[in-house]
Protein backbone atom coordinates (compact mmCIF):
# COMPACT_ATOMS: atom_id res chain seq x y z
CA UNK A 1 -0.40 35.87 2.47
CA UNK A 2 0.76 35.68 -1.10
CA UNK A 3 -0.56 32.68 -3.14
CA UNK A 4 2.35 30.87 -3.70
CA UNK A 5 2.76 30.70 0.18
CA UNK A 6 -0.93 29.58 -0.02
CA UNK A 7 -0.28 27.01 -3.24
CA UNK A 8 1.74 25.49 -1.47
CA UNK A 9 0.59 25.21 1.67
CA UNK A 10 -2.89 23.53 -0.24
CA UNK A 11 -0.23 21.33 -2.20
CA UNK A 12 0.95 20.22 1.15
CA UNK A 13 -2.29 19.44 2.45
CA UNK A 14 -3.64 17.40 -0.24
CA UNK A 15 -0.18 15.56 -0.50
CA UNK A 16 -0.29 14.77 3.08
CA UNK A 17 -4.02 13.82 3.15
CA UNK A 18 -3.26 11.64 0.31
CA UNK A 19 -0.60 9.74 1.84
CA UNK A 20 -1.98 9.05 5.36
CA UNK A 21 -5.04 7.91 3.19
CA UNK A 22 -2.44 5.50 1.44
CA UNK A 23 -0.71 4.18 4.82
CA UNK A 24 -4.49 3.19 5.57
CA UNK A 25 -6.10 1.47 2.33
CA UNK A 26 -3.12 -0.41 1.58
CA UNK A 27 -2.78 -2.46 4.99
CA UNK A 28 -6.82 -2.69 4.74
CA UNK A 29 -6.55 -4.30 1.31
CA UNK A 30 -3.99 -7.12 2.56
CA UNK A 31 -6.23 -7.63 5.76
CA UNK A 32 -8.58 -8.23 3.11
CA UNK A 33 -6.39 -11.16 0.97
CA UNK A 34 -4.78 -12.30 4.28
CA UNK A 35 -7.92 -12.54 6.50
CA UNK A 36 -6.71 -15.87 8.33
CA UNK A 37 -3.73 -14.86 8.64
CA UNK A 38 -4.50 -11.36 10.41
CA UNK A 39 -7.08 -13.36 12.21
CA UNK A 40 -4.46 -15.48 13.71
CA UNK A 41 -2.36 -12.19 14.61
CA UNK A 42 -4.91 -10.90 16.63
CA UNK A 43 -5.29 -13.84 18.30
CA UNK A 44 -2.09 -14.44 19.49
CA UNK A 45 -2.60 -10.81 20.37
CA UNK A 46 -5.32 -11.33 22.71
CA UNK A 47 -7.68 -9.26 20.79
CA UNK A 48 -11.04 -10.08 21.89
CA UNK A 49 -13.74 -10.33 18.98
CA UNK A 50 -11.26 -11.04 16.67
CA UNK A 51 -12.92 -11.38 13.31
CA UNK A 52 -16.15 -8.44 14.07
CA UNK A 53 -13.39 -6.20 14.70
CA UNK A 54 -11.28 -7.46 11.92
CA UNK A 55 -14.21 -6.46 9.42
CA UNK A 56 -14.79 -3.26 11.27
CA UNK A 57 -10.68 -2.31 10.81
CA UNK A 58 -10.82 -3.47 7.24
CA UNK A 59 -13.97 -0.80 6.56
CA UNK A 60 -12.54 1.87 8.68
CA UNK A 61 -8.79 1.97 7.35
CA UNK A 62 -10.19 1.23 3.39
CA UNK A 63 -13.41 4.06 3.91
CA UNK A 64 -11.67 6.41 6.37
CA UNK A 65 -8.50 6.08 4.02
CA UNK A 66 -10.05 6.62 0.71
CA UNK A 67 -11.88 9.51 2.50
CA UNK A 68 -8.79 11.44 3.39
CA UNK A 69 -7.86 10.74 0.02
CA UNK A 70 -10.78 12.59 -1.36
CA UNK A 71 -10.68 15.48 0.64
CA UNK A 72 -14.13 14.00 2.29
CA UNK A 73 -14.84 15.08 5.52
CA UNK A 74 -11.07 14.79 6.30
CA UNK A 75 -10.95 15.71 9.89
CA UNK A 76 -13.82 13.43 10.73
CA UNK A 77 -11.74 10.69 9.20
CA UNK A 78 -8.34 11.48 10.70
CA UNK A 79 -9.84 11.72 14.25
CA UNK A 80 -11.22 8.19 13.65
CA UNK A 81 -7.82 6.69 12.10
CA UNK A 82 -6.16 8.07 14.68
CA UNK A 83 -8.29 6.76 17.40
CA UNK A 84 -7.66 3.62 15.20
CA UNK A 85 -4.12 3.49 14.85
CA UNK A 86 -3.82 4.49 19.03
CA UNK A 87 -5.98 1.27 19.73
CA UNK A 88 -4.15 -0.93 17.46
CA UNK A 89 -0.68 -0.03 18.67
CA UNK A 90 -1.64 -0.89 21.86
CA UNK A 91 -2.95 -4.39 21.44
CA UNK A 92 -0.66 -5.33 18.19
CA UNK A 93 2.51 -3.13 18.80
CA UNK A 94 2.84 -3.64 23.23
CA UNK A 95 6.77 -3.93 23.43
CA UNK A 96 6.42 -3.62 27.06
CA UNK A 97 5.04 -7.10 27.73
CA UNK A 98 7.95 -8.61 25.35
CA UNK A 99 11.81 -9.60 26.58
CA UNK A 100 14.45 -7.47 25.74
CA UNK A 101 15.72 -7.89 22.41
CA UNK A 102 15.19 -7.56 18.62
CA UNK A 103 11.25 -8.24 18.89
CA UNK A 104 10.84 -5.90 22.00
CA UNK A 105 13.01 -3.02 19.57
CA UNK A 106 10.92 -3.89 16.30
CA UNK A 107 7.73 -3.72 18.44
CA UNK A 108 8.85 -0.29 20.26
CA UNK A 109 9.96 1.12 16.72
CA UNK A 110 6.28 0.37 15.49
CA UNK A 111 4.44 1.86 18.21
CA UNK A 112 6.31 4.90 18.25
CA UNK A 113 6.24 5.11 14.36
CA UNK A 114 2.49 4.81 14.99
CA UNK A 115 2.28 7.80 17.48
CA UNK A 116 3.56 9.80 14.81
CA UNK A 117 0.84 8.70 12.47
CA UNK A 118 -1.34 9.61 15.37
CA UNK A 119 0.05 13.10 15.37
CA UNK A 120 -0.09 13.53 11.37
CA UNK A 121 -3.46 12.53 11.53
CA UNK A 122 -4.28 14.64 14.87
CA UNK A 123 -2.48 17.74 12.69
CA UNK A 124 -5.12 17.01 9.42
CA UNK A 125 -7.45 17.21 11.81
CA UNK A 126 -6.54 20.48 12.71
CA UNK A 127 -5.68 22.45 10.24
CA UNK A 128 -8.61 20.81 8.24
CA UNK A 129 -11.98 23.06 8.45
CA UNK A 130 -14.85 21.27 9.53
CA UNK A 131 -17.28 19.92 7.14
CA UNK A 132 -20.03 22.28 6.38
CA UNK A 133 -22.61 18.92 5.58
């Protein structure tokens, strides 16, 4: 393979990496300055521990983010965000308990948006080698 091809296939990689790391730190940091809020969320969620598994979301998407970010142990980290990001769409995202209409829609569009973060993340963890440490 010539190493253009393989430039840009790294360039790809890394840009990828660093923008599913984004998607993750971002929505940790406001779960961070909107703690009540998202604690609220969850509750009318039925999300059982609420805030223990608030703080363990908050270290997860921040860490595992700033991880794939890094390059650290990336397919570690994108097999736990997506194991994340599965669990969360189910509780937070579950259109089909909802009505019909623009909520049930929204919620659907989430989930599914989700499943492809799943798959993104699934792919990193893929074509990522394993650590060596």
């Amino acid at each position: 393979m010539n190493s253009n091809v393989v430039s840009a296939q790294r360039a790809s990689l890394l840009t990828g990496r660093a923008l599913l790391g984004l998607y993750f730190i971002v929505p940790g940091i406001t779960k961070i300055t909107g703690f009540a809020n998202m604690v609220q969320y969850m509750t009318d969620h039925n999300v059982p521990l609420v805030q223990p598994l608030l703080i363990l979301t908050i270290v997860l998407q921040i860490g595992c983010g700033a991880s794939l970010v890094a390059g650290w142990r990336s397919q570690l980290m994108a097999f736990v965000l997506a194991g994340l990001t599965l669990v969360i769409s189910i509780y937070m995202h579950n259109f089909w308990v909802m009505e019909e209409g623009l909520q049930r829609a929204h919620e659907m569009q989430n989930f599914v948006k989700n499943m492809a973060i799943v798959a993104g993340l699934l792919y990193v963890a893929g074509v990522t080698p394993a650590s060596k440490d």
